[in-house]
PDB file of N, CA and C in Angstrom:
ATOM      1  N   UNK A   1     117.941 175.073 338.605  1.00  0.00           N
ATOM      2  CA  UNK A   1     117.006 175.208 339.703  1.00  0.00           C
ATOM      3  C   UNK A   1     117.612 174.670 340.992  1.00  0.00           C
ATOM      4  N   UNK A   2     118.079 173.725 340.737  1.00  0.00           N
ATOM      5  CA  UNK A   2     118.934 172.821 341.626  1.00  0.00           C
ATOM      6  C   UNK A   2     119.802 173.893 342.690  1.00  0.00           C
ATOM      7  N   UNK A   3     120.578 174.325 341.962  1.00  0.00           N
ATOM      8  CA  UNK A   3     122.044 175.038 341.975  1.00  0.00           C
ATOM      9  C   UNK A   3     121.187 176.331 342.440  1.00  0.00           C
ATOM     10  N   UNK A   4     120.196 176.881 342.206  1.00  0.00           N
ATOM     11  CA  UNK A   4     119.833 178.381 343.019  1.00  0.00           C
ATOM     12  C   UNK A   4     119.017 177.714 344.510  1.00  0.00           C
ATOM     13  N   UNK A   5     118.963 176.601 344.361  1.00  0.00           N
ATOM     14  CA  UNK A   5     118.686 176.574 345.958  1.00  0.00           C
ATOM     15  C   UNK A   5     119.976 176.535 346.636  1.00  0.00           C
ATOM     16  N   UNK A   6     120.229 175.633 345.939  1.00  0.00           N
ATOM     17  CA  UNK A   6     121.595 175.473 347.018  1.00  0.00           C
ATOM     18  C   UNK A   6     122.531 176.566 347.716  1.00  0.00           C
ATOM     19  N   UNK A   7     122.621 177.292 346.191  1.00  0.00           N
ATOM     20  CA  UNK A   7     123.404 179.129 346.467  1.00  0.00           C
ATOM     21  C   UNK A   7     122.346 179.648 348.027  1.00  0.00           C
ATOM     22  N   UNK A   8     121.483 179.482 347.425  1.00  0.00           N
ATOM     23  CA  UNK A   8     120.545 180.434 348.610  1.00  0.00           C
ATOM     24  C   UNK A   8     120.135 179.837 349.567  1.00  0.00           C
ATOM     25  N   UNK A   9     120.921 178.744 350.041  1.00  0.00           N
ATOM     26  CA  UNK A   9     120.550 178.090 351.441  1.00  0.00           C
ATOM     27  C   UNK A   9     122.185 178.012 351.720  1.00  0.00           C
ATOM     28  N   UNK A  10     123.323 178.299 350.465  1.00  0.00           N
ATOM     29  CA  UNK A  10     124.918 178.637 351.611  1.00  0.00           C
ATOM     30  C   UNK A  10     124.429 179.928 352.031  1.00  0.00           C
ATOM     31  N   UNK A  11     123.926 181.094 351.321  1.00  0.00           N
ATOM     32  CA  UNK A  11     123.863 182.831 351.750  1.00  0.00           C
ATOM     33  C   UNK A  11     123.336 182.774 353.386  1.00  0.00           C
ATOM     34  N   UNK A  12     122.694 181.611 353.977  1.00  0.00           N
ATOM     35  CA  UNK A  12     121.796 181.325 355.280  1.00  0.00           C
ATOM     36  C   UNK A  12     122.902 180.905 356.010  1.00  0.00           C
ATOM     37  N   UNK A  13     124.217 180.529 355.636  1.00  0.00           N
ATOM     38  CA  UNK A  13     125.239 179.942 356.344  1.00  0.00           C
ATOM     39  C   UNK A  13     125.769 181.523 356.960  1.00  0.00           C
ATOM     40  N   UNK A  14     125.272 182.646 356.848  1.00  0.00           N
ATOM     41  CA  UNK A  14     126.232 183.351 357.193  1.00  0.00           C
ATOM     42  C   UNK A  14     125.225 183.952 358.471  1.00  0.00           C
ATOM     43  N   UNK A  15     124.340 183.749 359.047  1.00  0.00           N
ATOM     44  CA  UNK A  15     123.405 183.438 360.081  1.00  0.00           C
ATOM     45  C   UNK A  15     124.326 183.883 361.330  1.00  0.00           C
ATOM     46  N   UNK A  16     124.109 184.480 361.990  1.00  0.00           N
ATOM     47  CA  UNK A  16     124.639 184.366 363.399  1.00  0.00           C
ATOM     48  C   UNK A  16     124.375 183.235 364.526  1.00  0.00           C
ATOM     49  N   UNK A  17     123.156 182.805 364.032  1.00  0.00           N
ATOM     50  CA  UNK A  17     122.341 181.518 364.412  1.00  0.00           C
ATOM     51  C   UNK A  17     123.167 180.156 364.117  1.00  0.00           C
ATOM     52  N   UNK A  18     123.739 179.524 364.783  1.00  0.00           N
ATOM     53  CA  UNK A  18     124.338 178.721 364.647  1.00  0.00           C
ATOM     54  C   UNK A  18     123.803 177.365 364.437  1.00  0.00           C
ATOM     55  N   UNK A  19     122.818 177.134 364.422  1.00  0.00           N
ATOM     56  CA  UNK A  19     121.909 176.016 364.237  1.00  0.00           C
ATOM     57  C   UNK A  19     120.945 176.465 362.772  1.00  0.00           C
ATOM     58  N   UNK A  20     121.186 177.840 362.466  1.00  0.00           N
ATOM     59  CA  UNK A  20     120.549 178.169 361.236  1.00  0.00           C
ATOM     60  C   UNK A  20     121.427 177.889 360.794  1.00  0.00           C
ATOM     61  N   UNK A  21     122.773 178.018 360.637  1.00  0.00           N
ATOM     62  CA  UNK A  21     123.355 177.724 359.481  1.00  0.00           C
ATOM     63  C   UNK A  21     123.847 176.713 359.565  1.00  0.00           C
ATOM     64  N   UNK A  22     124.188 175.973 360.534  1.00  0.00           N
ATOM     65  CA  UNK A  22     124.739 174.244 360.384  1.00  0.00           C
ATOM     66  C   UNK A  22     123.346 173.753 359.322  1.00  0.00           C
ATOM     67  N   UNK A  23     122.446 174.141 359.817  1.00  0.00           N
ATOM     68  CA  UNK A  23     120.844 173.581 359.222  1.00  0.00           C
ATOM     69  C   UNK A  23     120.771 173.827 357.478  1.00  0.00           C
ATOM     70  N   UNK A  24     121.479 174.619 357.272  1.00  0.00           N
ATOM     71  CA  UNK A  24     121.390 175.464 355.763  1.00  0.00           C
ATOM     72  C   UNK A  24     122.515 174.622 355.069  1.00  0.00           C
ATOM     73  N   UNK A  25     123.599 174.238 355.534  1.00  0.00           N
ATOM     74  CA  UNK A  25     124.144 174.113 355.198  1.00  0.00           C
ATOM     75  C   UNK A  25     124.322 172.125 354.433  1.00  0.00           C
ATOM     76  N   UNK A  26     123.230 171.771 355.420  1.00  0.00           N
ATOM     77  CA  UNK A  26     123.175 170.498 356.313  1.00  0.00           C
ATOM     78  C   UNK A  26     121.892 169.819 354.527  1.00  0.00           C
ATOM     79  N   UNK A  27     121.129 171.194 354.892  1.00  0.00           N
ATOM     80  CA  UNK A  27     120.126 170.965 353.585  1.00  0.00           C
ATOM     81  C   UNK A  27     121.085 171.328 352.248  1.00  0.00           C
ATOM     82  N   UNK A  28     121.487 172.187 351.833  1.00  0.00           N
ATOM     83  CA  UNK A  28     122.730 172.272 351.317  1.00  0.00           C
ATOM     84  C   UNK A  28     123.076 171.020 350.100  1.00  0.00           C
ATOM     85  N   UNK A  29     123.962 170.227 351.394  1.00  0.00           N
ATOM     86  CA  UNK A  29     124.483 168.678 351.090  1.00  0.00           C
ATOM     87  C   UNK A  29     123.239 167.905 350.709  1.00  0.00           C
ATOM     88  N   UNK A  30     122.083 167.585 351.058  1.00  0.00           N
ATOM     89  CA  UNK A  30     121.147 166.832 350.868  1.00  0.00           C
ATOM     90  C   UNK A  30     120.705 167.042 349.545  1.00  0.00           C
ATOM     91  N   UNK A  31     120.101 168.048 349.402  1.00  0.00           N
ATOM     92  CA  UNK A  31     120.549 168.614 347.536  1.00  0.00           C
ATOM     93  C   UNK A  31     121.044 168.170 346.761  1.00  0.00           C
ATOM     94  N   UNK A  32     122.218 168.812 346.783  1.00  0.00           N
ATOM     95  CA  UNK A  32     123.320 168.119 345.960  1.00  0.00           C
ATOM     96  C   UNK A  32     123.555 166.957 346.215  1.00  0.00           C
ATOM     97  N   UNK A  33     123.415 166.147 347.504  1.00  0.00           N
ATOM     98  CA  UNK A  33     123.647 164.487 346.968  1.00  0.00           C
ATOM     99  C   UNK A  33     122.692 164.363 346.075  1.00  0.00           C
ATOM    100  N   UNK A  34     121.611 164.602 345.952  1.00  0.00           N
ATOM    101  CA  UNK A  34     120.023 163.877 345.421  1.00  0.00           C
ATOM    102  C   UNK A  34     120.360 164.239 343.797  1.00  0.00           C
ATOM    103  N   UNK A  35     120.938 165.204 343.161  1.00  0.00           N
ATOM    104  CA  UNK A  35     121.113 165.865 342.547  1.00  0.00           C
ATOM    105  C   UNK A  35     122.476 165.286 341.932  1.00  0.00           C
ATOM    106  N   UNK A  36     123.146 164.465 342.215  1.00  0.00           N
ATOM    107  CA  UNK A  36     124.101 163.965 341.854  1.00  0.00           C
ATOM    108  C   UNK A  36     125.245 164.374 341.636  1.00  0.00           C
ATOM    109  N   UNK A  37     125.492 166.015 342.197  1.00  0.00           N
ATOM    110  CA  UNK A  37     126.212 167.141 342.127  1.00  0.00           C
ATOM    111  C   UNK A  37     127.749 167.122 342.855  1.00  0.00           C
ATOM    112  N   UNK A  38     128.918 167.732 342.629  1.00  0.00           N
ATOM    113  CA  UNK A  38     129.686 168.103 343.256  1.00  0.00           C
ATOM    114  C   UNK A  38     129.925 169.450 343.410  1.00  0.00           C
ATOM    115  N   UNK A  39     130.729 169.911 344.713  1.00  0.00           N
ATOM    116  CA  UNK A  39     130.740 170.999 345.095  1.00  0.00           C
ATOM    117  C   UNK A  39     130.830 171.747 343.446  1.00  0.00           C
ATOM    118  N   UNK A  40     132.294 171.557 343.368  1.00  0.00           N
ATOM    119  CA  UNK A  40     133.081 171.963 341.951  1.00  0.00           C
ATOM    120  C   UNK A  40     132.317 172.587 341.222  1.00  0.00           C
ATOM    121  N   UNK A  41     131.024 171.523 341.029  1.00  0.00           N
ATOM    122  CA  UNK A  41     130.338 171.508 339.152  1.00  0.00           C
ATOM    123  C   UNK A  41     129.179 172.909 340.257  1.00  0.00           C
ATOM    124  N   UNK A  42     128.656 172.435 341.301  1.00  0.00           N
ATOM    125  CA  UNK A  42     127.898 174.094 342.036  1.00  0.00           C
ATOM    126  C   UNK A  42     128.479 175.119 341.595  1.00  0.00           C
ATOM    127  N   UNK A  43     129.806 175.254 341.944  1.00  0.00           N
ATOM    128  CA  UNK A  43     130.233 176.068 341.646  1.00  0.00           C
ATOM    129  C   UNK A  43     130.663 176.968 340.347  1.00  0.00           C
ATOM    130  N   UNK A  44     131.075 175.638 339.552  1.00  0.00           N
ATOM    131  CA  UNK A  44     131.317 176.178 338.127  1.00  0.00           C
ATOM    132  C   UNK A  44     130.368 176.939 337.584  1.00  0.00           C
ATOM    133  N   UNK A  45     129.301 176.156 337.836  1.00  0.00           N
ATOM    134  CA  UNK A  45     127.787 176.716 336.751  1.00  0.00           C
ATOM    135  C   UNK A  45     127.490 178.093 337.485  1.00  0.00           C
ATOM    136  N   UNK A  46     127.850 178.322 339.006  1.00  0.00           N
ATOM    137  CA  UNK A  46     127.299 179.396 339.843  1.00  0.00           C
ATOM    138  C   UNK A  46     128.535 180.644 338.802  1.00  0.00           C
ATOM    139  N   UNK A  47     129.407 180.277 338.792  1.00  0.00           N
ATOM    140  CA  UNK A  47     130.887 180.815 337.875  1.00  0.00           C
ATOM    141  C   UNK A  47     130.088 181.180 336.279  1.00  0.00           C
ATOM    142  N   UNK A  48     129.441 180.796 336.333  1.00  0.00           N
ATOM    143  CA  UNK A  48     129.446 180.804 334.735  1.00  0.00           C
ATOM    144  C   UNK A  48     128.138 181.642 334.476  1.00  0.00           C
ATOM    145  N   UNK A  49     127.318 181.398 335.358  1.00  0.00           N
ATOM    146  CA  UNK A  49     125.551 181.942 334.916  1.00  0.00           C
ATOM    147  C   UNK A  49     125.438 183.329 335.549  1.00  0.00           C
ATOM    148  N   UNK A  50     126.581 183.470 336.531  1.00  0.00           N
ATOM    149  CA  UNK A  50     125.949 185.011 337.775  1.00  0.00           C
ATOM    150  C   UNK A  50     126.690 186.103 336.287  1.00  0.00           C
ATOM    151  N   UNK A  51     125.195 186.654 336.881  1.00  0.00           N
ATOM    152  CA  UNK A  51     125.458 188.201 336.010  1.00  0.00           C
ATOM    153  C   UNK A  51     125.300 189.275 337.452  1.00  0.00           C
ATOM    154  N   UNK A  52     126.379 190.344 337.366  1.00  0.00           N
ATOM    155  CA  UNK A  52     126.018 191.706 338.144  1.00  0.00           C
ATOM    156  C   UNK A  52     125.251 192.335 337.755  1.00  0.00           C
ATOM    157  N   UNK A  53     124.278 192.321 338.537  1.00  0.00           N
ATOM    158  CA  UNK A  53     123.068 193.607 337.897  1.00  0.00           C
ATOM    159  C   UNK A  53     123.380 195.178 338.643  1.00  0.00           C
ATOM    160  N   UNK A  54     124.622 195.207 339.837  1.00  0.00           N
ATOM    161  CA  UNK A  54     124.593 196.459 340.452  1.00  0.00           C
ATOM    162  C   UNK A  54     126.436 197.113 339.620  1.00  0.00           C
ATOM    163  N   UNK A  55     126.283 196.585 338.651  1.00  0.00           N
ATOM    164  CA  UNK A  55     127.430 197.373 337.839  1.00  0.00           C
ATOM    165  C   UNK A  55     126.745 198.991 336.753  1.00  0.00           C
ATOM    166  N   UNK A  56     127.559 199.617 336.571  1.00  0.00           N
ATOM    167  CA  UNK A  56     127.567 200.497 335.749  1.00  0.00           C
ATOM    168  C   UNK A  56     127.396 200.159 334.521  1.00  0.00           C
ATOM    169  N   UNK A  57     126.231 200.998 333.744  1.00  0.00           N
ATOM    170  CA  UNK A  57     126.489 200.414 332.349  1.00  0.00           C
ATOM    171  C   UNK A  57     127.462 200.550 331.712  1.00  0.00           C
ATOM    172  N   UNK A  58     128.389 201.616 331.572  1.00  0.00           N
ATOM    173  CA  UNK A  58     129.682 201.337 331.002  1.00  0.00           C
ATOM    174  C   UNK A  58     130.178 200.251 331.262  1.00  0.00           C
ATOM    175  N   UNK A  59     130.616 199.213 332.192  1.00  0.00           N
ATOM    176  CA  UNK A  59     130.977 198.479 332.343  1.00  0.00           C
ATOM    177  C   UNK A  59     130.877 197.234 330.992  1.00  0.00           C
ATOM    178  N   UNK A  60     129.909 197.302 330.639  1.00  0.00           N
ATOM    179  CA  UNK A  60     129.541 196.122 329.250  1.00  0.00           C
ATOM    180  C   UNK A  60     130.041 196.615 327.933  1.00  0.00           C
ATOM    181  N   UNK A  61     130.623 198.109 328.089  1.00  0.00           N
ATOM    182  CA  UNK A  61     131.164 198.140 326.961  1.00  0.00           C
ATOM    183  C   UNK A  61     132.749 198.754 327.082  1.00  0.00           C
ATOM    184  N   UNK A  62     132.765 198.005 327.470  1.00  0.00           N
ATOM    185  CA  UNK A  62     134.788 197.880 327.902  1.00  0.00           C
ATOM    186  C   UNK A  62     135.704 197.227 326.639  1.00  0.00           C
ATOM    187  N   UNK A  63     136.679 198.123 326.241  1.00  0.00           N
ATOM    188  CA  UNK A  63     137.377 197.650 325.144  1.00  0.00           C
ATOM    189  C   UNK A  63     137.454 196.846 324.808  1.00  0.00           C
ATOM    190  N   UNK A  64     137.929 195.696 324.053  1.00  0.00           N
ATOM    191  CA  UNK A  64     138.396 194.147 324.311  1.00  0.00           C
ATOM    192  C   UNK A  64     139.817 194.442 324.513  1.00  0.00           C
ATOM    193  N   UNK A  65     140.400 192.964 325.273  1.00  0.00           N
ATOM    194  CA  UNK A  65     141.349 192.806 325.775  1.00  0.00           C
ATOM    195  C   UNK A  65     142.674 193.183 324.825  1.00  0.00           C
ATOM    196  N   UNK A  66     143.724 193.749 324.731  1.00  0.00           N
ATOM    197  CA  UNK A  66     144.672 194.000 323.666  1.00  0.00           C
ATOM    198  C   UNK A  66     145.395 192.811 323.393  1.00  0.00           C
ATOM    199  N   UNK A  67     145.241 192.384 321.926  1.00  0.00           N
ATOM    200  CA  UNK A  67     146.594 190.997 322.379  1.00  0.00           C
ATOM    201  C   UNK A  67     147.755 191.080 321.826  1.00  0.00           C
ATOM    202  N   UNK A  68     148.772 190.240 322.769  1.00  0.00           N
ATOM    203  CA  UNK A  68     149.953 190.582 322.807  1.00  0.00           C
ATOM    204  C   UNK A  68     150.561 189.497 322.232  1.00  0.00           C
ATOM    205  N   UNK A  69     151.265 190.517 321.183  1.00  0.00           N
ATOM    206  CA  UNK A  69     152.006 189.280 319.824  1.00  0.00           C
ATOM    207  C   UNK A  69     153.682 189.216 320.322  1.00  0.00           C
ATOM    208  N   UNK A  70     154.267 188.055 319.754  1.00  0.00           N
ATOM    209  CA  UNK A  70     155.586 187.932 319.906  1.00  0.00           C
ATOM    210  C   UNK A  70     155.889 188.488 318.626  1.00  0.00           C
ATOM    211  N   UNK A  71     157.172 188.431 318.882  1.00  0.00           N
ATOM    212  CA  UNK A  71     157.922 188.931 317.074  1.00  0.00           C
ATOM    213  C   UNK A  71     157.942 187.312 316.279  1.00  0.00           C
ATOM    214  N   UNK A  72     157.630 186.457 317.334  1.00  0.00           N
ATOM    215  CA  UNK A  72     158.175 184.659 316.611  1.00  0.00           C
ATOM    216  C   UNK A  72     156.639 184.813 316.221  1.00  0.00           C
ATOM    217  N   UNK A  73     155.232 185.006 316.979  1.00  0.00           N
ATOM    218  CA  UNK A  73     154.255 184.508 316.400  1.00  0.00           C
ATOM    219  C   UNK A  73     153.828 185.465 314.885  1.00  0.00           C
ATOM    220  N   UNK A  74     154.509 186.834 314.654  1.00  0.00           N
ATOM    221  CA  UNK A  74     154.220 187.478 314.268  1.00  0.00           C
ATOM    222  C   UNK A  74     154.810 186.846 312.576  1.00  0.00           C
ATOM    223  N   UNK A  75     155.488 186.047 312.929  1.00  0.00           N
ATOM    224  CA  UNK A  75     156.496 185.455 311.595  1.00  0.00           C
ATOM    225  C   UNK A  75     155.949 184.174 311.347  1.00  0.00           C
ATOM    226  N   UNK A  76     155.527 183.382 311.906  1.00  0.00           N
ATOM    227  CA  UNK A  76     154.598 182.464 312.033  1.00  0.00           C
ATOM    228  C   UNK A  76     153.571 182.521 311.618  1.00  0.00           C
ATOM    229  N   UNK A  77     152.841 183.270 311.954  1.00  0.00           N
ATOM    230  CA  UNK A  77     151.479 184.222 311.317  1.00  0.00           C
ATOM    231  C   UNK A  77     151.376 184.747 309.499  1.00  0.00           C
ATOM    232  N   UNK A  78     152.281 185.452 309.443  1.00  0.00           N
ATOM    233  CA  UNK A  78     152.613 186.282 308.738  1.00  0.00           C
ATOM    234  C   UNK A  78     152.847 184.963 307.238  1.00  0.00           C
ATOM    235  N   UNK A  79     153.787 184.250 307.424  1.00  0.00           N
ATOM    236  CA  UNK A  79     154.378 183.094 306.297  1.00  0.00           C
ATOM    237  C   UNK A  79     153.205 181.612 306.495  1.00  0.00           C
ATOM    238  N   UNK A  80     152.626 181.915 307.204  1.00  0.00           N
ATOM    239  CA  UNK A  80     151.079 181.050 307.008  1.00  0.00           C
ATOM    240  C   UNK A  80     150.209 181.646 305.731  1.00  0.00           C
ATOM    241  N   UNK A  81     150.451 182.480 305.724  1.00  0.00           N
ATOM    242  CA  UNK A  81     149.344 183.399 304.246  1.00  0.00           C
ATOM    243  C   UNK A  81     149.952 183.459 303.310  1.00  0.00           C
ATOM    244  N   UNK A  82     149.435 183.488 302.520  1.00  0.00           N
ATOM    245  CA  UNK A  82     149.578 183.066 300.590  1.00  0.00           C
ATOM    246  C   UNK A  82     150.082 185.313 300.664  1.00  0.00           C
ATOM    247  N   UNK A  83     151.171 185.378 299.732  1.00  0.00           N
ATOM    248  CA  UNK A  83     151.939 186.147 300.158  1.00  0.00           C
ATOM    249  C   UNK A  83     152.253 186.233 298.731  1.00  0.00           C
ATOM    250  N   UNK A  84     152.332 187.201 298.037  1.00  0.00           N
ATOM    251  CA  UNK A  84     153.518 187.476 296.752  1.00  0.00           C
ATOM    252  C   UNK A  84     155.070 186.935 297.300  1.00  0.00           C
ATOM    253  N   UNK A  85     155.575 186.480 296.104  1.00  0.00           N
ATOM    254  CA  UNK A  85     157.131 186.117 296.001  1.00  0.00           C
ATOM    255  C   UNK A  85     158.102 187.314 296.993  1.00  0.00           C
ATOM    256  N   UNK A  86     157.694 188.519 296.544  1.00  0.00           N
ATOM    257  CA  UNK A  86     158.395 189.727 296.956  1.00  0.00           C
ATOM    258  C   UNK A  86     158.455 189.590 298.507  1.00  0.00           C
ATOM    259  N   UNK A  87     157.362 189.760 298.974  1.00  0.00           N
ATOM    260  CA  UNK A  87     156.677 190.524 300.020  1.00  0.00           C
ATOM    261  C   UNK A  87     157.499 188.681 300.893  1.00  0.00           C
ATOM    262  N   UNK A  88     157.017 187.482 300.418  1.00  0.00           N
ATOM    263  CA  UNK A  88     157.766 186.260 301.479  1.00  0.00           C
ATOM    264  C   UNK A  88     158.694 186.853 301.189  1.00  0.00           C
ATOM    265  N   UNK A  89     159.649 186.929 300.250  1.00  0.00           N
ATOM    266  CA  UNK A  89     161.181 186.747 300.421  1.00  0.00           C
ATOM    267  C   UNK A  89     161.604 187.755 301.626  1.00  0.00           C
ATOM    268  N   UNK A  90     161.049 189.035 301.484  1.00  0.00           N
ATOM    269  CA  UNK A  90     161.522 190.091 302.661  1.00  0.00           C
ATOM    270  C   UNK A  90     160.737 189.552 304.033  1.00  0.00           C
ATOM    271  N   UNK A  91     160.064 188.869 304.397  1.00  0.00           N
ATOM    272  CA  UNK A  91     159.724 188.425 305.259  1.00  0.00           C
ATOM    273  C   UNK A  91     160.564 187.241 305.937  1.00  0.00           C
ATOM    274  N   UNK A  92     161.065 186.691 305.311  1.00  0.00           N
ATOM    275  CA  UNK A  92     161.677 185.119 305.251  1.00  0.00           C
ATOM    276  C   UNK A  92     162.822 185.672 305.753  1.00  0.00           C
ATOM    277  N   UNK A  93     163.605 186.782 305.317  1.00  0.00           N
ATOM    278  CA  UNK A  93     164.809 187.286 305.530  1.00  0.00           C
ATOM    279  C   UNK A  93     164.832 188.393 306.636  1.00  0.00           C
ATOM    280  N   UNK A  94     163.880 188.846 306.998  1.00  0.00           N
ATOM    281  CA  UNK A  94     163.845 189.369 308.620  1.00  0.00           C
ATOM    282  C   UNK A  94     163.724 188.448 309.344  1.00  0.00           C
ATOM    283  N   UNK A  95     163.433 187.593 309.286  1.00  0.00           N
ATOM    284  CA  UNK A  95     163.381 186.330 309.685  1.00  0.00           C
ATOM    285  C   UNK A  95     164.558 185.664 309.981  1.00  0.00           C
ATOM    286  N   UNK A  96     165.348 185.484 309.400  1.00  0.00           N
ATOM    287  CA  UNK A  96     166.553 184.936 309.167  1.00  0.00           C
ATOM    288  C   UNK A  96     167.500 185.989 310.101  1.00  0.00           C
ATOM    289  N   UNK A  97     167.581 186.948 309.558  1.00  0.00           N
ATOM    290  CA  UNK A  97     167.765 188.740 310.395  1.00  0.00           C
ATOM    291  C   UNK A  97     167.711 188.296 312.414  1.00  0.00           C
ATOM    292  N   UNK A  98     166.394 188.183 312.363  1.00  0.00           N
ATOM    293  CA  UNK A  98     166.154 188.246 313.866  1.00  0.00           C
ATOM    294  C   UNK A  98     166.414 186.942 314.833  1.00  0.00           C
ATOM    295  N   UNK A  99     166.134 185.513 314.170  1.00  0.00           N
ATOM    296  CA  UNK A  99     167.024 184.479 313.736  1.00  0.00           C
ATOM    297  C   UNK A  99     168.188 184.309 314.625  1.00  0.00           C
ATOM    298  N   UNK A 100     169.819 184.594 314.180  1.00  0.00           N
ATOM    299  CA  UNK A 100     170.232 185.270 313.880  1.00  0.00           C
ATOM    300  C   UNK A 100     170.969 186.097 315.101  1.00  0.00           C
ATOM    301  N   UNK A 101     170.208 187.216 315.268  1.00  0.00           N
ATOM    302  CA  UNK A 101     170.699 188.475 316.073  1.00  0.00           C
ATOM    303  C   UNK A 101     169.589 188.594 317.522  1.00  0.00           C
ATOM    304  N   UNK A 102     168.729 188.082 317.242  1.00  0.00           N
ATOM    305  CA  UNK A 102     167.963 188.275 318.511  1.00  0.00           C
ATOM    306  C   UNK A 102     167.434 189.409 318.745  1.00  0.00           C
ATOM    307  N   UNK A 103     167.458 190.494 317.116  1.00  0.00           N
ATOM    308  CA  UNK A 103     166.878 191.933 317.169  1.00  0.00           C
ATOM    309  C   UNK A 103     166.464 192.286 315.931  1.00  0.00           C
ATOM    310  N   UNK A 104     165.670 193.493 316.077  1.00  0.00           N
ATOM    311  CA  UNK A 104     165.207 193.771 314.464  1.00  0.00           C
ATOM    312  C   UNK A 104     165.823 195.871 314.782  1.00  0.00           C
ATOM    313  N   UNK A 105     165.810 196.606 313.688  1.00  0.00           N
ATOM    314  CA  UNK A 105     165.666 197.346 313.869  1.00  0.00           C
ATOM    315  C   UNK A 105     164.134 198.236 313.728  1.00  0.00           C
ATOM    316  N   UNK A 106     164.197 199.712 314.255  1.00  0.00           N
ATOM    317  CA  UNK A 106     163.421 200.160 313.426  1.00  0.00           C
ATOM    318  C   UNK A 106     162.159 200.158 312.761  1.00  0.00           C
ATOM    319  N   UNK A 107     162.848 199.885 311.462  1.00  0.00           N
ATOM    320  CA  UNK A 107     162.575 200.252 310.491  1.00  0.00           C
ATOM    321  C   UNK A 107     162.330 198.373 309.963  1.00  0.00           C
ATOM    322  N   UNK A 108     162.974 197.187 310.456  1.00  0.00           N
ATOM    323  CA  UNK A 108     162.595 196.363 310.332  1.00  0.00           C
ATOM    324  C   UNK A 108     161.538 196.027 311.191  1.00  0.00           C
ATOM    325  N   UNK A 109     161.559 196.259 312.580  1.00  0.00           N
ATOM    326  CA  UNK A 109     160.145 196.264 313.241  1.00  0.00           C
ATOM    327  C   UNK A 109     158.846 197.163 312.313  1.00  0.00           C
ATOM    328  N   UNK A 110     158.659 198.223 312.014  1.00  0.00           N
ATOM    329  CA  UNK A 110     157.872 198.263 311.130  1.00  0.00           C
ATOM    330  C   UNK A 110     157.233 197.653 310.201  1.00  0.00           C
ATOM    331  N   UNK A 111     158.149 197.206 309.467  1.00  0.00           N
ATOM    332  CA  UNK A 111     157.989 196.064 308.172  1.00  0.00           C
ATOM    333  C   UNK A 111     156.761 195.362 308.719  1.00  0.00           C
ATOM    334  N   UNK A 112     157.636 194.479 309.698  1.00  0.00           N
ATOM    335  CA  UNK A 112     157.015 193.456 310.393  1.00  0.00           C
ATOM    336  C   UNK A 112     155.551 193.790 311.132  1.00  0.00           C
ATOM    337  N   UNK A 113     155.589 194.532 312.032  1.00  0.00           N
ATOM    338  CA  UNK A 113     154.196 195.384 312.221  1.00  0.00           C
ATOM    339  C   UNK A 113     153.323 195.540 310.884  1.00  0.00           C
ATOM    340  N   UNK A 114     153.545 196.405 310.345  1.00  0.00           N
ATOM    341  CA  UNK A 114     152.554 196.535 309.535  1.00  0.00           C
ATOM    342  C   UNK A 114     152.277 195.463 308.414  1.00  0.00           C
ATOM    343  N   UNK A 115     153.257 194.702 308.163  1.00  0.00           N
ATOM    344  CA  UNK A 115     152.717 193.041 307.234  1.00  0.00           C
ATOM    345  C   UNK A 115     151.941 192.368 307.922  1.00  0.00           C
ATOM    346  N   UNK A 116     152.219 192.344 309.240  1.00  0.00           N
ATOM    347  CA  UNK A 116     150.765 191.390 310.024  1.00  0.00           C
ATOM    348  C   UNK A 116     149.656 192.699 310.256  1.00  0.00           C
ATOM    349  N   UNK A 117     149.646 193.524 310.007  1.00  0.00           N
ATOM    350  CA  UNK A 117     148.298 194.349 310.407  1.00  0.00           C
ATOM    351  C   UNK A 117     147.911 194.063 309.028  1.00  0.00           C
ATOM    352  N   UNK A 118     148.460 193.990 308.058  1.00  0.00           N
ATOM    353  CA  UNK A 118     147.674 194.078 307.017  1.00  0.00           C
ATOM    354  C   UNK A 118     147.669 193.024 306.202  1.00  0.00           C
ATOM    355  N   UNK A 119     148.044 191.687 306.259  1.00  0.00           N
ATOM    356  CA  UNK A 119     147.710 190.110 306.246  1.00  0.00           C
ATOM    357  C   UNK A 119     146.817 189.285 307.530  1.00  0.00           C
ATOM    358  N   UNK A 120     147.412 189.640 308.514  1.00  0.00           N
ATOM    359  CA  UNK A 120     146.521 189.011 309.591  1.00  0.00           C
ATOM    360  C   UNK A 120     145.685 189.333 310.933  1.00  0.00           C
ATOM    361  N   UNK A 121     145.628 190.227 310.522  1.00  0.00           N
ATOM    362  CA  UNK A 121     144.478 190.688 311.309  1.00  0.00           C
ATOM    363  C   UNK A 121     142.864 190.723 311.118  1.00  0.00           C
TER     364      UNK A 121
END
């Protein structure tokens, strides 16, 4: 409650009235001292609570973000999970592979791709 006055007595700062908005601004501060507030924390919560209501509804259903794996977290990942003997050892040893050489091929990038799509994801 606090924090929507305050928002809506800076929006009065933009006044051509120059005594309106020193005045807005002036009440503003008085607020938030009483309120025990800093600019910052105004702001954060103003950061955190505003919703756009003049967006498109598509807008709310926007992909999620893609995330972007390393080949190190992907091996990391991957030898964290309870794993058949088989399946670590060829893992352990692309590992060692990339390690090593600073590359995978192919056909070892594959491997690797598809063991974390289908352990950790």
């Amino acid at each position: 409650m606090t924090q929507d006055k305050i928002l809506k007595l800076l929006e009065l700062t933009k006044s051509a009235n120059d005594a309106e908005a020193l005045n807005a601004i002036r009440k503003a501060n008085e607020i938030r001292e009483k309120a025990g507030l800093q600019w910052e924390e105004v702001f954060a919560k103003a950061v955190k609570t505003y919703k756009p209501t003049n967006l498109p509804p598509i807008f709310g259903m926007r992909p999620r973000q893609p995330k972007f794996l390393t080949v190190e977290t992907m091996f990391r990942e991957i030898l964290r999970r309870d794993l058949s003997d088989t399946l670590r050892s060829k893992i352990e040893q692309l590992k060692y592979v990339y390690e090593w050489t600073q590359s995978l091929d192919g056909e070892e990038v594959s491997t690797l791709i598809n063991t974390y799509n289908r352990n950790c994801d």
